[in-house]
Protein backbone atom coordinates (compact mmCIF):
# COMPACT_ATOMS: atom_id res chain seq x y z
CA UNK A 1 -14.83 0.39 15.98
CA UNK A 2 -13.66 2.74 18.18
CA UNK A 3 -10.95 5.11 17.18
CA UNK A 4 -12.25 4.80 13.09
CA UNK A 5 -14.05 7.22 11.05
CA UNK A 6 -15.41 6.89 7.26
CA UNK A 7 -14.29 9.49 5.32
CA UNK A 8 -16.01 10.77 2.10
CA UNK A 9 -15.23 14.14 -0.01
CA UNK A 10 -16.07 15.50 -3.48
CA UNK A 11 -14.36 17.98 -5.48
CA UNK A 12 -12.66 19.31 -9.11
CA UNK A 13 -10.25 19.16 -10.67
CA UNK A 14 -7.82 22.81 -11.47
CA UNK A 15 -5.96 23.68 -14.61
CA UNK A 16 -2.98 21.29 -13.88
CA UNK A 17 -5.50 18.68 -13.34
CA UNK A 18 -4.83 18.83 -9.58
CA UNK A 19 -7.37 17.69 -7.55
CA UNK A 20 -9.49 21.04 -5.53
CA UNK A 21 -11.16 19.30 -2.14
CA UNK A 22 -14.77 21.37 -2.21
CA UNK A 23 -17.04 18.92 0.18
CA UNK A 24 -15.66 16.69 3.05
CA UNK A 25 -17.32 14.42 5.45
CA UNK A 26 -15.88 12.74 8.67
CA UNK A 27 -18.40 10.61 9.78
CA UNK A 28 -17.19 8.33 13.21
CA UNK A 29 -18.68 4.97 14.55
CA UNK A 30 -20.69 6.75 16.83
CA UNK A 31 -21.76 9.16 13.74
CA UNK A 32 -21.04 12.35 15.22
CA UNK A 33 -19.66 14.30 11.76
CA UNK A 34 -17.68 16.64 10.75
CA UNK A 35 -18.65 18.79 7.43
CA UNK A 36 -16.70 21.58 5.66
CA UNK A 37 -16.67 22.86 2.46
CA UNK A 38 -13.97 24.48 1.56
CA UNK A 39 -13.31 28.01 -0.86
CA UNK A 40 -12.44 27.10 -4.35
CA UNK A 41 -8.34 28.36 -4.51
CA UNK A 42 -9.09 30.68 -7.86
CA UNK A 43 -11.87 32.25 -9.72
CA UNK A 44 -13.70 30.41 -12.14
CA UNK A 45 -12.81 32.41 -15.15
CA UNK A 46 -9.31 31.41 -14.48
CA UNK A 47 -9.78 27.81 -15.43
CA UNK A 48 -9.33 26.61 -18.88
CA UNK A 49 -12.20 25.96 -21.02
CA UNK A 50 -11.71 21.87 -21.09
CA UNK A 51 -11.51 22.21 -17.13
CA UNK A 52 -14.43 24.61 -17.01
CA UNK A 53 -16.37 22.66 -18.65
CA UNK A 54 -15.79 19.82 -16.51
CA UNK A 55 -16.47 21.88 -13.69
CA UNK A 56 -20.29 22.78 -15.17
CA UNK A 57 -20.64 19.46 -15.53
CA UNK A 58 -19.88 18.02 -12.20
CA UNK A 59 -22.17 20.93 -10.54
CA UNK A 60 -24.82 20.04 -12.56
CA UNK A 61 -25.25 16.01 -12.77
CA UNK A 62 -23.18 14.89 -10.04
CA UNK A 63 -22.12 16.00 -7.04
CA UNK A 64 -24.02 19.71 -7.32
CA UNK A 65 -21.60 21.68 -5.65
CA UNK A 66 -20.86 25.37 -7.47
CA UNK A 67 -17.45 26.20 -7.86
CA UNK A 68 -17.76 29.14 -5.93
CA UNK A 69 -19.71 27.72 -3.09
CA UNK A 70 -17.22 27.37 0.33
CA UNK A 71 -16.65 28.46 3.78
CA UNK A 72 -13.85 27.56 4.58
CA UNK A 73 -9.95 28.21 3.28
CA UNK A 74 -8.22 25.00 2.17
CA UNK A 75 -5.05 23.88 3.80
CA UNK A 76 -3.54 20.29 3.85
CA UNK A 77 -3.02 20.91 7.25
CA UNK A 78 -6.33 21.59 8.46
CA UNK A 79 -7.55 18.57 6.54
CA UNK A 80 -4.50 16.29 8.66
CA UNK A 81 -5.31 17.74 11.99
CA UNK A 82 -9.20 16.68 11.09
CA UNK A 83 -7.88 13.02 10.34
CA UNK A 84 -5.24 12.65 13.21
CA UNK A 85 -7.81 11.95 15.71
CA UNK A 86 -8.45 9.00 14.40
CA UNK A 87 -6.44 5.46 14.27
CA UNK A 88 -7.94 3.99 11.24
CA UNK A 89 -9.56 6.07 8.28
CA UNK A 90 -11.97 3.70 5.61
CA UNK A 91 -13.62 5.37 2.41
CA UNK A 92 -14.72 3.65 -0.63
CA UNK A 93 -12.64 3.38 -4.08
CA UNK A 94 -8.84 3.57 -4.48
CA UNK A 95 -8.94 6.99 -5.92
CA UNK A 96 -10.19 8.45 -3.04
CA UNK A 97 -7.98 5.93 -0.65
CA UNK A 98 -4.96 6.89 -2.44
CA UNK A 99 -5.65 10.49 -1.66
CA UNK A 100 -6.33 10.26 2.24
CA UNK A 101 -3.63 8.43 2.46
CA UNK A 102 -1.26 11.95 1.91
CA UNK A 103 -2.91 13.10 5.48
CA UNK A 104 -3.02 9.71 7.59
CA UNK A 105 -1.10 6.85 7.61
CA UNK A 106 -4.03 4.05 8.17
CA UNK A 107 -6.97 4.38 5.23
CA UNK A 108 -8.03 1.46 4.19
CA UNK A 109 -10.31 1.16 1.46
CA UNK A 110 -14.20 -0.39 1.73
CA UNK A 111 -14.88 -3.38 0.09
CA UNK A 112 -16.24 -3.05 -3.71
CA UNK A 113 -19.11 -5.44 -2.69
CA UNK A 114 -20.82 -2.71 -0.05
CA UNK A 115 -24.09 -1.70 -1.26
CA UNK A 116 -24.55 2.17 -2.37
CA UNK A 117 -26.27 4.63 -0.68
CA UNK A 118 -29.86 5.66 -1.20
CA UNK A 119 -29.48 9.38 -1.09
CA UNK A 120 -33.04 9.74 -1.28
CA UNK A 121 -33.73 7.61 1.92
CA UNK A 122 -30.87 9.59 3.94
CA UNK A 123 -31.22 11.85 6.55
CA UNK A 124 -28.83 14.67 7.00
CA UNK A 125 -28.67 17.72 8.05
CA UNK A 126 -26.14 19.29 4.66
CA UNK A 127 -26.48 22.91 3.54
CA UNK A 128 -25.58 22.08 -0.05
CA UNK A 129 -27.25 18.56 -0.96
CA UNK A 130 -30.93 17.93 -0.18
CA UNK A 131 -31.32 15.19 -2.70
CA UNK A 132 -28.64 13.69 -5.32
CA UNK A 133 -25.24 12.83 -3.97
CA UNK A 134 -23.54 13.78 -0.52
CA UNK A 135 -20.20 12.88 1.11
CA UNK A 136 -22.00 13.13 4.13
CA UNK A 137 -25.18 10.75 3.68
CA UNK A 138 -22.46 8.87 1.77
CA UNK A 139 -20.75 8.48 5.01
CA UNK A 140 -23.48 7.82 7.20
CA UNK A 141 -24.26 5.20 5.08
CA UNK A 142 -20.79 3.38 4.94
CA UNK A 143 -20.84 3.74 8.45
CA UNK A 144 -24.05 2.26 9.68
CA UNK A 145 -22.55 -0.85 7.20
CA UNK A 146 -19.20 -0.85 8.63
CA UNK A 147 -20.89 -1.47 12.25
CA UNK A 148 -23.25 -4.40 11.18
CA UNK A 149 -19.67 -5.66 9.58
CA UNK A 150 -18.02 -5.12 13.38
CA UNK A 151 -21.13 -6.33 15.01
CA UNK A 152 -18.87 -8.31 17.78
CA UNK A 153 -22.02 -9.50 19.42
CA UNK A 154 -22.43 -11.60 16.57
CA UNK A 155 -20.82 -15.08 16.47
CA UNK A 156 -20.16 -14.85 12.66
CA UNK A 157 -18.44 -11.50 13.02
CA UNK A 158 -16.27 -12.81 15.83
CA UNK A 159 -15.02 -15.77 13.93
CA UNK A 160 -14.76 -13.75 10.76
CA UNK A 161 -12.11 -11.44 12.97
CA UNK A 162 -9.87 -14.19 13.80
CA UNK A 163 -9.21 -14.28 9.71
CA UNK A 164 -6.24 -11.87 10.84
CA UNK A 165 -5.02 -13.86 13.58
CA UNK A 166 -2.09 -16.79 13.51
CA UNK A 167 -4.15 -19.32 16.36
CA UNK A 168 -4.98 -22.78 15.53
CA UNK A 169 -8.77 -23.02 13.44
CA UNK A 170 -10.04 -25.01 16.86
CA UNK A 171 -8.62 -22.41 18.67
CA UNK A 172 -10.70 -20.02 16.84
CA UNK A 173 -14.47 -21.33 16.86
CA UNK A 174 -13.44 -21.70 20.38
CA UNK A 175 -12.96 -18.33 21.38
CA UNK A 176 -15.58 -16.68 18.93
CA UNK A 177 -18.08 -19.47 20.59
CA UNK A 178 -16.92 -17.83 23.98
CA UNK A 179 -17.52 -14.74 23.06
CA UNK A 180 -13.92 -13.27 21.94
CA UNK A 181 -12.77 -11.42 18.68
CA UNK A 182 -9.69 -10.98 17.18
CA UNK A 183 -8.75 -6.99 17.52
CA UNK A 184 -6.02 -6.95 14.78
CA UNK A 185 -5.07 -3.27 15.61
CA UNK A 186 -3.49 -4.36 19.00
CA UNK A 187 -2.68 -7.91 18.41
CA UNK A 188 -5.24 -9.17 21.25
CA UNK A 189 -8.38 -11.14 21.89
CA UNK A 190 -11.37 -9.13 23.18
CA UNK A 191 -14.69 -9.95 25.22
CA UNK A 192 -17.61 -8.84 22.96
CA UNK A 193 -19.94 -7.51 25.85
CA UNK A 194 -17.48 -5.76 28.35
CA UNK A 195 -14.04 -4.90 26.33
CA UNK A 196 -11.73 -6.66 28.55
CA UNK A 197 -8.97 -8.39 27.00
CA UNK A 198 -8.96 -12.16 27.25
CA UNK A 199 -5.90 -12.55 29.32
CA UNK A 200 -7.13 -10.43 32.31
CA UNK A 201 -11.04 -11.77 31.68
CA UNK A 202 -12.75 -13.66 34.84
CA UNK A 203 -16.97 -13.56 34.60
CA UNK A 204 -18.15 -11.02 32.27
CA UNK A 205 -19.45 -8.00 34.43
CA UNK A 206 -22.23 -7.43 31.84
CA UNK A 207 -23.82 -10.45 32.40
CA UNK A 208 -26.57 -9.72 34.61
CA UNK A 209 -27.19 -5.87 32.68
CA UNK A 210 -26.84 -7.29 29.07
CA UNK A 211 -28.93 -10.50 29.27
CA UNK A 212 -25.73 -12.42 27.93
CA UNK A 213 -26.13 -16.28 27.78
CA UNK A 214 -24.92 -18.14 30.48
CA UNK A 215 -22.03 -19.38 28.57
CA UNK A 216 -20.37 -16.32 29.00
CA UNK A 217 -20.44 -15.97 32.64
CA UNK A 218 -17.23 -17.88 32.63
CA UNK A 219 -13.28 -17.94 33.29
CA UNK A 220 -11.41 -18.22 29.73
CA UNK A 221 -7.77 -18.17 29.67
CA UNK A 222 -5.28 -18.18 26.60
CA UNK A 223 -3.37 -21.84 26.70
């Protein structure tokens, strides 16, 4: 999980239907965040009356942003350098996928299935939304289910990892019953509890700290 960040915005849209970034949140597995809400590029009264109209609406039952609200000046490259930090990007729905995916060249979209957020039951400290809908609750909340998803201590997630992996099925259980996972993003198998990579793994150092079965506490090689 290292290295990945969820990534959740709102915004409108401007007279050639152009999408205006007013709220985004960069929340990372360790959810530190990153908030900024950005100055709208024109006065309302500029916008057409079919556009300022959806404007009203989107300020008033959904995302309750004003058009004028912002601190910050919008620049695609502010929003890139925000995103480069990071190896893999995730955010939920194709729309919003399809747009992250101008700044950053790994976004991959969350699954459809993922529950959705309880604003209401959300902590988070956001000048703008203390109830109703937030990209950053949003993204503490697509977080916190990303890690249970990644939760390598887990035998189910470990075998569930080796889905991206060519080795045999046997080969597999094997390993995730050992305590490996599949780390698609460098081609290698991991240890769960201490992060070394199988081919250079003796004993498991965390043994003793961790309380990690005695099954662990062993030599694995690749054959």
């Amino acid at each position: 999980m290292d290295g990945c960040a969820v990534v959740e915005f709102h915004g409108f849209r401007g007279n050639s239907n152009e999408f205006i970034l007013k709220e985004i949140a960069i929340v990372d597995s360790n959810n530190r965040y990153t908030l900024l809400f950005f100055k709208s590029p024109y006065d309302r009264q500029h916008l057409t009356a079919y556009y300022r109209r959806m404007v009203n609406w989107l300020e008033k039952y959904y995302h309750g942003i004003t058009w004028e609200y912002g601190e910050f000046t919008y620049s695609d490259d502010t929003v890139e350098k925000l995103l480069s930090i990071f190896s893999t990007l995730y955010t939920k729905g194709l729309e919003k996928a399809n747009y992250l995916r101008k700044f950053h060249s790994n976004v991959q979209q969350l699954n459809d299935t993922l529950a959705k957020p309880q604003f209401e039951k959300i902590e988070a400290l956001c000048p703008v939304h203390a109830s109703g809908r937030c990209s950053l609750k949003s993204g503490i909340h697509y977080m916190n289910l990303l890690k249970r998803q990644y939760d390598y201590t887990r035998e189910s997630c470990r075998l569930d990892s080796f889905q991206k992996s060519d080795l045999p099925v046997d080969k597999c259980i094997e390993y995730a019953k050992k305590g490996f996972y599949f780390d698609a993003n460098i081609g290698g198998i991991i240890c769960a509890w201490c992060d070394d990579d199988m081919e250079f793994h003796t004993a498991c150092v965390s043994y003793y700290v961790n309380n990690i079965p005695i099954e662990y506490d062993e030599i694995i090689r690749p054959l």
